[in-house]
C-alpha atoms as a PDB file:
ATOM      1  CA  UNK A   1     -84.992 104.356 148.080  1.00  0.00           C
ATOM      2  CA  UNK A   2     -81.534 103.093 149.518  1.00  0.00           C
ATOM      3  CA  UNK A   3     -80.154 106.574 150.602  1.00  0.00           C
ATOM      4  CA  UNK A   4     -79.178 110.062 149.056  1.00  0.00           C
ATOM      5  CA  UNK A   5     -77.333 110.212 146.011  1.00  0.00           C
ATOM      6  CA  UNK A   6     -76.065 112.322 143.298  1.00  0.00           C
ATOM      7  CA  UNK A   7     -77.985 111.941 139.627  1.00  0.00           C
ATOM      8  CA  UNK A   8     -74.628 110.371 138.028  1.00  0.00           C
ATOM      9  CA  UNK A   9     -74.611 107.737 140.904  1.00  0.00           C
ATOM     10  CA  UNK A  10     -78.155 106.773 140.111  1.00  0.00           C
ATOM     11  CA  UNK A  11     -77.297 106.701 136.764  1.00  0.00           C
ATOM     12  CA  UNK A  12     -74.319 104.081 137.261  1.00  0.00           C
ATOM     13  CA  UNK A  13     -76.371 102.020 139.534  1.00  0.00           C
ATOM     14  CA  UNK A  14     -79.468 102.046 136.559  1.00  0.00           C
ATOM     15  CA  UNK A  15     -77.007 101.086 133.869  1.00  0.00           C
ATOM     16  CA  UNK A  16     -75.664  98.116 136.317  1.00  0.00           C
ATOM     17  CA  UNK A  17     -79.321  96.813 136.658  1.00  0.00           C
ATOM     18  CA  UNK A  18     -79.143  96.283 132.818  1.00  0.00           C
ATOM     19  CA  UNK A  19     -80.713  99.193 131.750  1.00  0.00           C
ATOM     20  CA  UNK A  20     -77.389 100.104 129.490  1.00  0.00           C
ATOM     21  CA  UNK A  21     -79.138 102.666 127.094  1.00  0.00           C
ATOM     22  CA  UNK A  22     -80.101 104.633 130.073  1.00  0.00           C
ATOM     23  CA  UNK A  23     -79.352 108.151 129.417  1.00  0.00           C
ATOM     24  CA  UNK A  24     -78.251 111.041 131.719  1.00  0.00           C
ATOM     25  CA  UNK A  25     -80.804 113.632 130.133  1.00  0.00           C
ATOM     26  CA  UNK A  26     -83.739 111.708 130.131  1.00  0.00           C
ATOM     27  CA  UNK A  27     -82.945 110.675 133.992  1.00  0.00           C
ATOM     28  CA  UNK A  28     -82.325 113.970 134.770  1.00  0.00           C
ATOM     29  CA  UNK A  29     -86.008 114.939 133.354  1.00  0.00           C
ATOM     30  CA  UNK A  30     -87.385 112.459 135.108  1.00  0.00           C
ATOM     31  CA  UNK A  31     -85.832 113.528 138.650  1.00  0.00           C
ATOM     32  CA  UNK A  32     -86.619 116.791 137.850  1.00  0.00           C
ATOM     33  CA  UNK A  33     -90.356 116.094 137.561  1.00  0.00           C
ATOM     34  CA  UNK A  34     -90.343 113.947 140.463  1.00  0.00           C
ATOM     35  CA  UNK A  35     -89.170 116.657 142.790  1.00  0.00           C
ATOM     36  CA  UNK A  36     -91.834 118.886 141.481  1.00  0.00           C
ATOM     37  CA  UNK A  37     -94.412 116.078 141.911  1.00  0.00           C
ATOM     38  CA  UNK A  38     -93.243 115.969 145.665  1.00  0.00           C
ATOM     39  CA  UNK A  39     -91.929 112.110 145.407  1.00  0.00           C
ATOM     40  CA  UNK A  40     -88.041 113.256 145.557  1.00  0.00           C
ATOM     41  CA  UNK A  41     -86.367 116.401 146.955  1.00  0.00           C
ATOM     42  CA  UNK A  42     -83.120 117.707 145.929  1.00  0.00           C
ATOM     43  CA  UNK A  43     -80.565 120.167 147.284  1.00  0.00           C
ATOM     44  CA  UNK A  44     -77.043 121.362 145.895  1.00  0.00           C
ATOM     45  CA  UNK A  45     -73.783 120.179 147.639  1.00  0.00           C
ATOM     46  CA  UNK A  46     -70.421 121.756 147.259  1.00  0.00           C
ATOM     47  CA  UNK A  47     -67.903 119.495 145.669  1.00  0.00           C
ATOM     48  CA  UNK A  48     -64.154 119.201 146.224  1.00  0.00           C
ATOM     49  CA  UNK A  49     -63.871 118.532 142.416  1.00  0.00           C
ATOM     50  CA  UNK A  50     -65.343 120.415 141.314  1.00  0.00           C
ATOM     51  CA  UNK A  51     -69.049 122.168 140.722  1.00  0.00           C
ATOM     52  CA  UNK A  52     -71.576 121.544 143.473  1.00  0.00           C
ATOM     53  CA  UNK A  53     -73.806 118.664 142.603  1.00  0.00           C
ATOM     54  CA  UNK A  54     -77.809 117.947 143.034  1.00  0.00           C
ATOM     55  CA  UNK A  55     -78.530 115.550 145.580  1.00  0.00           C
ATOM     56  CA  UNK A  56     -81.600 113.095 145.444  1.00  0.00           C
ATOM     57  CA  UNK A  57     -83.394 111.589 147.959  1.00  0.00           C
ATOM     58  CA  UNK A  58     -86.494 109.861 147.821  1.00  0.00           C
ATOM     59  CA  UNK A  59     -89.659 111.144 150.245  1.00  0.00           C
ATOM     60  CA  UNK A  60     -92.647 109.761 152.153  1.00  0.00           C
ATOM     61  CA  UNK A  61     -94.814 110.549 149.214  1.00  0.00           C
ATOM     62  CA  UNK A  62     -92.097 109.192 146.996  1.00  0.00           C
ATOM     63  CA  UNK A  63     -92.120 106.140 148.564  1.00  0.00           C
ATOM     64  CA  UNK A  64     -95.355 105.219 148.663  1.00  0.00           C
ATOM     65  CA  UNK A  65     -95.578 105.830 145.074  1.00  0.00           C
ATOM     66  CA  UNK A  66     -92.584 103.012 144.510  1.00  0.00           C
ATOM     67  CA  UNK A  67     -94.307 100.466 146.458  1.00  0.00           C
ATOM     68  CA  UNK A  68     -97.566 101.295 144.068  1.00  0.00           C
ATOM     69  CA  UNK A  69     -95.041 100.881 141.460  1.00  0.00           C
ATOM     70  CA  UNK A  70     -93.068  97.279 142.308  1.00  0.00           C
ATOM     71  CA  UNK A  71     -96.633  95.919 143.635  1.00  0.00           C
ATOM     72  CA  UNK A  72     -97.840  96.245 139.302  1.00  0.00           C
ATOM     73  CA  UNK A  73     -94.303  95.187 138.226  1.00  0.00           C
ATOM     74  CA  UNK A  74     -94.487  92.425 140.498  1.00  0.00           C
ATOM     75  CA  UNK A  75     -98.135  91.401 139.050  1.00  0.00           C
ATOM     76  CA  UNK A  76     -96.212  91.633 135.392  1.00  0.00           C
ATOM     77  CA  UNK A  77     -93.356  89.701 136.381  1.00  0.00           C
ATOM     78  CA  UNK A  78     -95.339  86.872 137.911  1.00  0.00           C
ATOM     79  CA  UNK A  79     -97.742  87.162 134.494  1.00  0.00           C
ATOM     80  CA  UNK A  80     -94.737  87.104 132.155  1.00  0.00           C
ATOM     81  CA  UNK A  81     -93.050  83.958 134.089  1.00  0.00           C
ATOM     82  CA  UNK A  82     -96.490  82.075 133.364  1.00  0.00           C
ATOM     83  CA  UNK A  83     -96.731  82.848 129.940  1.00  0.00           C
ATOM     84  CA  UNK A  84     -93.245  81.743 129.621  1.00  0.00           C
ATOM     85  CA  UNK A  85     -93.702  78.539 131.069  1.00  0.00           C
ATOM     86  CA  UNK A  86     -96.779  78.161 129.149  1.00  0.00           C
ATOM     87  CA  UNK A  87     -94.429  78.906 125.896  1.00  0.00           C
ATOM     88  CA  UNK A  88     -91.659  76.143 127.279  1.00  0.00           C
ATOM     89  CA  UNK A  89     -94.323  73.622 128.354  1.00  0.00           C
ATOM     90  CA  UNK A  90     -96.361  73.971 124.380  1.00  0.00           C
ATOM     91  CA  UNK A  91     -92.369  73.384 122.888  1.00  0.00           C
ATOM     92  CA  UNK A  92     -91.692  70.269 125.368  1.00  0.00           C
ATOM     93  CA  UNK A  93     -94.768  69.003 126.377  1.00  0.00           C
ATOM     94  CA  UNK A  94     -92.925  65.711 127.730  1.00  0.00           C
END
């Protein structure tokens, strides 16, 4: 949601959110079923370096569908912090 970008790019940028074991295949499935679900489109850019590369960009569909997304993960996350606390507060309950 924070611009266009090659698949490699995302990649990096996944891997420096923590997600280390992220793989370029399975992201590349993934964006490839998005754009034929409509929520990203892609196009081909020449490259200097090299082959042309697929650009991503996320669309109006696309981004509805992340805000459906972070709204549950958002529910989790608050969920998981309680349970947590629940878990610290039954070790210490001073």
């Amino acid at each position: 949601s924070e611009g266009s970008s090659h698949g490699y790019e995302l990649l990096e940028a996944i891997q420096t959110l923590g997600m280390t074991t992220a793989e370029a295949g399975g992201l590349y499935r993934s964006l490839r079923s998005m754009d034929e679900d409509g929520l990203v489109r892609s196009w081909w850019e020449p490259s200097e370096s090299g082959p042309a590369r697929r650009t991503y960009e996320i669309t109006r569909a696309g981004s509805r569908a992340l805000d459906v997304h972070m709204t549950e993960i958002e529910t989790v996350a608050t969920l998981l912090a309680g349970l947590v606390e629940q878990h610290r507060s039954a070790l210490d309950p001073t």
